[in-house]
N, C-alpha and C. Protein backbone atom coordinates (compact mmCIF):
# COMPACT_ATOMS: atom_id res chain seq x y z
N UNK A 1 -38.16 -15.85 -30.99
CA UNK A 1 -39.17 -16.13 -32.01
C UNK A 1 -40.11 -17.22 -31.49
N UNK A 2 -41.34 -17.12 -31.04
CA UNK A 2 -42.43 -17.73 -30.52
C UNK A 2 -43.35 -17.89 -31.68
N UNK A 3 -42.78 -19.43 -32.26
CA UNK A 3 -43.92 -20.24 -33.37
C UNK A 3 -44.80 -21.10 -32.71
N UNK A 4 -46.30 -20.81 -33.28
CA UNK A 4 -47.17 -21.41 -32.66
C UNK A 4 -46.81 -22.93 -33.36
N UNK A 5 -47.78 -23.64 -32.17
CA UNK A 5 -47.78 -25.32 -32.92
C UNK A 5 -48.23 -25.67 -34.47
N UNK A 6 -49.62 -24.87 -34.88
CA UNK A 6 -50.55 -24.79 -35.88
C UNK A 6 -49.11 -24.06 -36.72
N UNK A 7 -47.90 -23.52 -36.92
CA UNK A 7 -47.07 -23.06 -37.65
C UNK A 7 -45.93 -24.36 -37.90
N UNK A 8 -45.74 -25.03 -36.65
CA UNK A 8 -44.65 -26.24 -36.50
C UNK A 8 -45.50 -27.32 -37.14
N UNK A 9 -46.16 -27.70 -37.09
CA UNK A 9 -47.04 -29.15 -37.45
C UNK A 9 -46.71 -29.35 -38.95
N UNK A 10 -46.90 -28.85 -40.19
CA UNK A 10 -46.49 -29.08 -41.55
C UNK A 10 -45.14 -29.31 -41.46
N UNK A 11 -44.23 -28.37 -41.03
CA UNK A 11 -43.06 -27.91 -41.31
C UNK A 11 -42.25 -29.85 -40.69
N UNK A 12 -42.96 -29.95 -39.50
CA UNK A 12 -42.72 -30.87 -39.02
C UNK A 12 -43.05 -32.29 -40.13
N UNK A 13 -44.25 -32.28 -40.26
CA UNK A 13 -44.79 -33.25 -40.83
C UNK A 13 -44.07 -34.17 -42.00
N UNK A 14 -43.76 -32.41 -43.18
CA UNK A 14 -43.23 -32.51 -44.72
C UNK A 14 -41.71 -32.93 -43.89
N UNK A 15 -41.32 -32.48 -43.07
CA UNK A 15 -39.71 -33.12 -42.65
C UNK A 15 -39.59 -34.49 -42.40
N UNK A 16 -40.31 -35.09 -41.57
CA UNK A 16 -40.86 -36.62 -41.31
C UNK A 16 -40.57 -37.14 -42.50
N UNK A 17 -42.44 -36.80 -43.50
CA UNK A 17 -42.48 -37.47 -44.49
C UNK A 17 -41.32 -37.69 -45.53
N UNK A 18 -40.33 -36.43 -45.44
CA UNK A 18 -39.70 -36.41 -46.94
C UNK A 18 -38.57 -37.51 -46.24
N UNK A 19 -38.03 -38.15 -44.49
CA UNK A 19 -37.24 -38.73 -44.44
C UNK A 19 -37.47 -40.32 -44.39
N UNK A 20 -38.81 -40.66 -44.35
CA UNK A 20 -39.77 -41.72 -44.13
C UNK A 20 -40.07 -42.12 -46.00
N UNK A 21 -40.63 -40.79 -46.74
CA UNK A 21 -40.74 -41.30 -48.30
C UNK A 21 -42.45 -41.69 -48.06
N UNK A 22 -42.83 -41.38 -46.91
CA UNK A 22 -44.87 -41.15 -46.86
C UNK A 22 -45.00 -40.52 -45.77
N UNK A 23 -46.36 -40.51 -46.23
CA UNK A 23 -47.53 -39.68 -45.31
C UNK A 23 -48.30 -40.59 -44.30
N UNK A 24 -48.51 -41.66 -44.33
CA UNK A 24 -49.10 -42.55 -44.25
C UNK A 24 -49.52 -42.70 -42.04
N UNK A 25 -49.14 -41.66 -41.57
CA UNK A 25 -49.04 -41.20 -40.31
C UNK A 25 -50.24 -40.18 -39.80
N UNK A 26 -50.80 -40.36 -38.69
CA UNK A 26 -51.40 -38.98 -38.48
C UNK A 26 -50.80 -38.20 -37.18
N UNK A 27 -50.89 -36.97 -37.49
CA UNK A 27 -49.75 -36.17 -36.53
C UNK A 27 -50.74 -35.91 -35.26
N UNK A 28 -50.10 -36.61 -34.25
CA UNK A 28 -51.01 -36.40 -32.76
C UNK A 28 -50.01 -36.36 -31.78
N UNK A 29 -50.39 -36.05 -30.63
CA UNK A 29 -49.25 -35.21 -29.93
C UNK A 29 -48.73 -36.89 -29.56
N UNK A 30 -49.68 -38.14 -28.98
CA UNK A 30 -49.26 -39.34 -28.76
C UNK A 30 -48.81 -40.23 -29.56
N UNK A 31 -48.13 -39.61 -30.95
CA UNK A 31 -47.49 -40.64 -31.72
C UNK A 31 -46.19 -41.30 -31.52
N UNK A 32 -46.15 -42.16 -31.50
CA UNK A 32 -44.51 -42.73 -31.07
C UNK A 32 -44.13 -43.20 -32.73
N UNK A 33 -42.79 -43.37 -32.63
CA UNK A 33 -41.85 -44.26 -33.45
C UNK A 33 -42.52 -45.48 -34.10
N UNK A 34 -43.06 -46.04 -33.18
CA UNK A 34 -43.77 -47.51 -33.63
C UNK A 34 -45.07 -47.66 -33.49
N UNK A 35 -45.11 -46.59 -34.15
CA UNK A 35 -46.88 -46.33 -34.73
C UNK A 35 -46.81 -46.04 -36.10
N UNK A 36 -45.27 -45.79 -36.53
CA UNK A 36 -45.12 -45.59 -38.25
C UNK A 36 -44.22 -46.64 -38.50
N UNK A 37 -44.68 -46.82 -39.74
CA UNK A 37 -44.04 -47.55 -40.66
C UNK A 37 -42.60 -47.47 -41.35
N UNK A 38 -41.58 -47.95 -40.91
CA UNK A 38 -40.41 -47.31 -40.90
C UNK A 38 -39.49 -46.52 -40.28
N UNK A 39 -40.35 -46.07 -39.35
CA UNK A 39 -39.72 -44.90 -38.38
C UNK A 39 -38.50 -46.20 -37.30
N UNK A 40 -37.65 -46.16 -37.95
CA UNK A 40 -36.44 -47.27 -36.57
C UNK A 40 -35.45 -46.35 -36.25
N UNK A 41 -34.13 -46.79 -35.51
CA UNK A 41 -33.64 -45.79 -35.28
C UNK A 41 -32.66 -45.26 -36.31
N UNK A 42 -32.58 -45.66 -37.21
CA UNK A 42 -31.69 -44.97 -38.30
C UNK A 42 -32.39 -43.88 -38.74
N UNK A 43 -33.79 -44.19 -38.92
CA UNK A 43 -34.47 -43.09 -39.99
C UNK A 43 -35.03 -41.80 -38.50
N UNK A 44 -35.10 -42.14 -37.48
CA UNK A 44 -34.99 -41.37 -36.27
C UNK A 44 -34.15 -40.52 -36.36
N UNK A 45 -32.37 -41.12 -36.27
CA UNK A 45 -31.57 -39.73 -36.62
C UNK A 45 -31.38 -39.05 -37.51
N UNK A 46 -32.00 -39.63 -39.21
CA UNK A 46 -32.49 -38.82 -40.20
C UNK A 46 -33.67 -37.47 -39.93
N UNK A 47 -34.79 -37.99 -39.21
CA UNK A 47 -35.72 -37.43 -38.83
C UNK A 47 -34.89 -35.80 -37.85
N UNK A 48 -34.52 -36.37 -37.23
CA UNK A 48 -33.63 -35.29 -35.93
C UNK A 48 -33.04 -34.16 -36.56
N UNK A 49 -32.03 -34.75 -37.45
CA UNK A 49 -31.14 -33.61 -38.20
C UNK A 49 -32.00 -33.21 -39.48
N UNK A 50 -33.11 -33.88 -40.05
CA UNK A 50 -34.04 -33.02 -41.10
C UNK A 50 -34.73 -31.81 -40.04
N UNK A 51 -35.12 -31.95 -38.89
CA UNK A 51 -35.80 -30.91 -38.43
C UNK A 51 -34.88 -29.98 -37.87
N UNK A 52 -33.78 -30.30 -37.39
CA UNK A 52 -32.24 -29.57 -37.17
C UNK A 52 -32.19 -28.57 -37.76
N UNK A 53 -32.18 -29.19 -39.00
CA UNK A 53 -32.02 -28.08 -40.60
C UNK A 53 -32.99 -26.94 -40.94
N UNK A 54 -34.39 -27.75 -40.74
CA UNK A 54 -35.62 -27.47 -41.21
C UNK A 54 -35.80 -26.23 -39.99
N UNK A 55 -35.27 -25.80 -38.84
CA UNK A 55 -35.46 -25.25 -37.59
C UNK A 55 -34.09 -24.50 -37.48
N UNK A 56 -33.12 -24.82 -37.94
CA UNK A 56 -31.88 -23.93 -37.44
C UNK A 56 -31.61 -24.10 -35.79
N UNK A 57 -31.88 -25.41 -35.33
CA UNK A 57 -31.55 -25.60 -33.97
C UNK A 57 -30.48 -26.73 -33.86
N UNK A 58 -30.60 -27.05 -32.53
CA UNK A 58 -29.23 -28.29 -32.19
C UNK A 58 -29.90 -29.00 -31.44
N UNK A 59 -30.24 -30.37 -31.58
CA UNK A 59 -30.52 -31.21 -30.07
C UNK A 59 -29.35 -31.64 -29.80
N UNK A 60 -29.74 -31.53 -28.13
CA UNK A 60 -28.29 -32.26 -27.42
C UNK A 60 -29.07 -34.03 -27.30
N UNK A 61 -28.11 -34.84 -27.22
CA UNK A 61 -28.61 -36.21 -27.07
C UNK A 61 -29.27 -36.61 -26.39
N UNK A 62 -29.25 -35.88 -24.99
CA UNK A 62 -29.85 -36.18 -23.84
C UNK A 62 -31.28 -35.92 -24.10
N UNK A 63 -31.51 -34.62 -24.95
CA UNK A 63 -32.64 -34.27 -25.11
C UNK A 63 -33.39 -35.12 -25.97
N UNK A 64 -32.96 -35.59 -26.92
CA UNK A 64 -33.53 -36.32 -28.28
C UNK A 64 -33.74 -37.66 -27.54
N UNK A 65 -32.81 -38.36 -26.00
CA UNK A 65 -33.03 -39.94 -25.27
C UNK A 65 -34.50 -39.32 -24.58
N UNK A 66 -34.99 -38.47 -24.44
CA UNK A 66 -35.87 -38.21 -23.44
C UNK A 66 -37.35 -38.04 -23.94
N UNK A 67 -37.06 -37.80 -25.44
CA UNK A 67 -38.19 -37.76 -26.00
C UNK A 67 -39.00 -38.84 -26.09
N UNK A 68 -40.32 -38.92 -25.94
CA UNK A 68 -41.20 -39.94 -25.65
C UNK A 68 -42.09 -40.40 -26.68
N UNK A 69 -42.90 -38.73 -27.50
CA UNK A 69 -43.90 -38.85 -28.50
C UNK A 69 -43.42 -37.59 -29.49
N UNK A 70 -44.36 -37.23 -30.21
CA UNK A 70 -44.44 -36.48 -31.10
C UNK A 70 -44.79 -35.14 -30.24
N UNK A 71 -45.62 -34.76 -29.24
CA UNK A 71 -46.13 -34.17 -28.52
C UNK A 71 -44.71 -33.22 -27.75
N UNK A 72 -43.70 -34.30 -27.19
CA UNK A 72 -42.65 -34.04 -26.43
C UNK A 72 -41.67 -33.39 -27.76
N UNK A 73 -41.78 -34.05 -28.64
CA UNK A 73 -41.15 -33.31 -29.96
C UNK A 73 -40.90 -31.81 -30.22
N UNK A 74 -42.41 -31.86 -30.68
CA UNK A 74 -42.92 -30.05 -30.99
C UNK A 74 -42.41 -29.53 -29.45
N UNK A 75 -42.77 -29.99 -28.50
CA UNK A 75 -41.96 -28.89 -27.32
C UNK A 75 -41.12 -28.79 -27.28
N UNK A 76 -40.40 -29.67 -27.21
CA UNK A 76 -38.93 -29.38 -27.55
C UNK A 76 -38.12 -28.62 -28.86
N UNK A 77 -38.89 -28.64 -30.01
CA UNK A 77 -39.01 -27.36 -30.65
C UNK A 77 -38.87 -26.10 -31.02
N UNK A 78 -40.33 -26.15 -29.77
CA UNK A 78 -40.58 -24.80 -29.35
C UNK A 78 -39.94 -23.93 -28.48
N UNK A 79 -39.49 -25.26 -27.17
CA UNK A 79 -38.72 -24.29 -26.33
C UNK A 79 -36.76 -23.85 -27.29
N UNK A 80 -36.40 -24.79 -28.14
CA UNK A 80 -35.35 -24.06 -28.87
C UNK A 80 -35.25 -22.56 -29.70
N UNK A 81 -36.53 -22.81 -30.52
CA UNK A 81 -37.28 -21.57 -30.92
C UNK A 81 -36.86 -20.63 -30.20
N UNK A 82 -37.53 -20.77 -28.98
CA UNK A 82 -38.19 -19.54 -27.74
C UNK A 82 -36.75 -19.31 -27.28
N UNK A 83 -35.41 -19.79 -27.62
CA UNK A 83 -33.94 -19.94 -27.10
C UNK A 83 -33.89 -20.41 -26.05
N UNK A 84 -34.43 -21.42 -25.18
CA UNK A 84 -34.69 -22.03 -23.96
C UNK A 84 -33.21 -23.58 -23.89
């Protein structure tokens, strides 16, 4: 199943927001952690397993230490999606 980004971006977004409690972010592929308000690492592994859910996928740890931005996010995503 090959979901475009323009399909991941809300899905993503409303998952964020509903574990954060705002919007108050704009979604760019260079967003980090500490560019939002709240985003630390507790609400990080909230964030992880809301999109877990929200996606029907698994990150392995290694994958979730490697992530950099929001950008590296959605790919990583995508390539679960794609069964990669």
């Amino acid at each position: 199943m090959n979901m475009q980004r323009e399909e991941l971006l809300p899905r993503i977004r409303r998952t964020v927001e509903t574990v954060l409690g705002h919007g108050d972010f704009e979604m760019r592929d260079d967003l980090t952690a500490a560019d939002v308000e709240g985003w630390d690492s507790l609400t990080h592994m909230s964030i992880i397993t809301g999109l877990e859910k929200e996606f029907s996928v698994k990150f392995k740890l290694k994958e979730i230490n490697k992530l950099k931005n929001m950008g590296s996010l959605i790919e990583l995503i995508q390539a679960k999606l794609a069964g990669a």
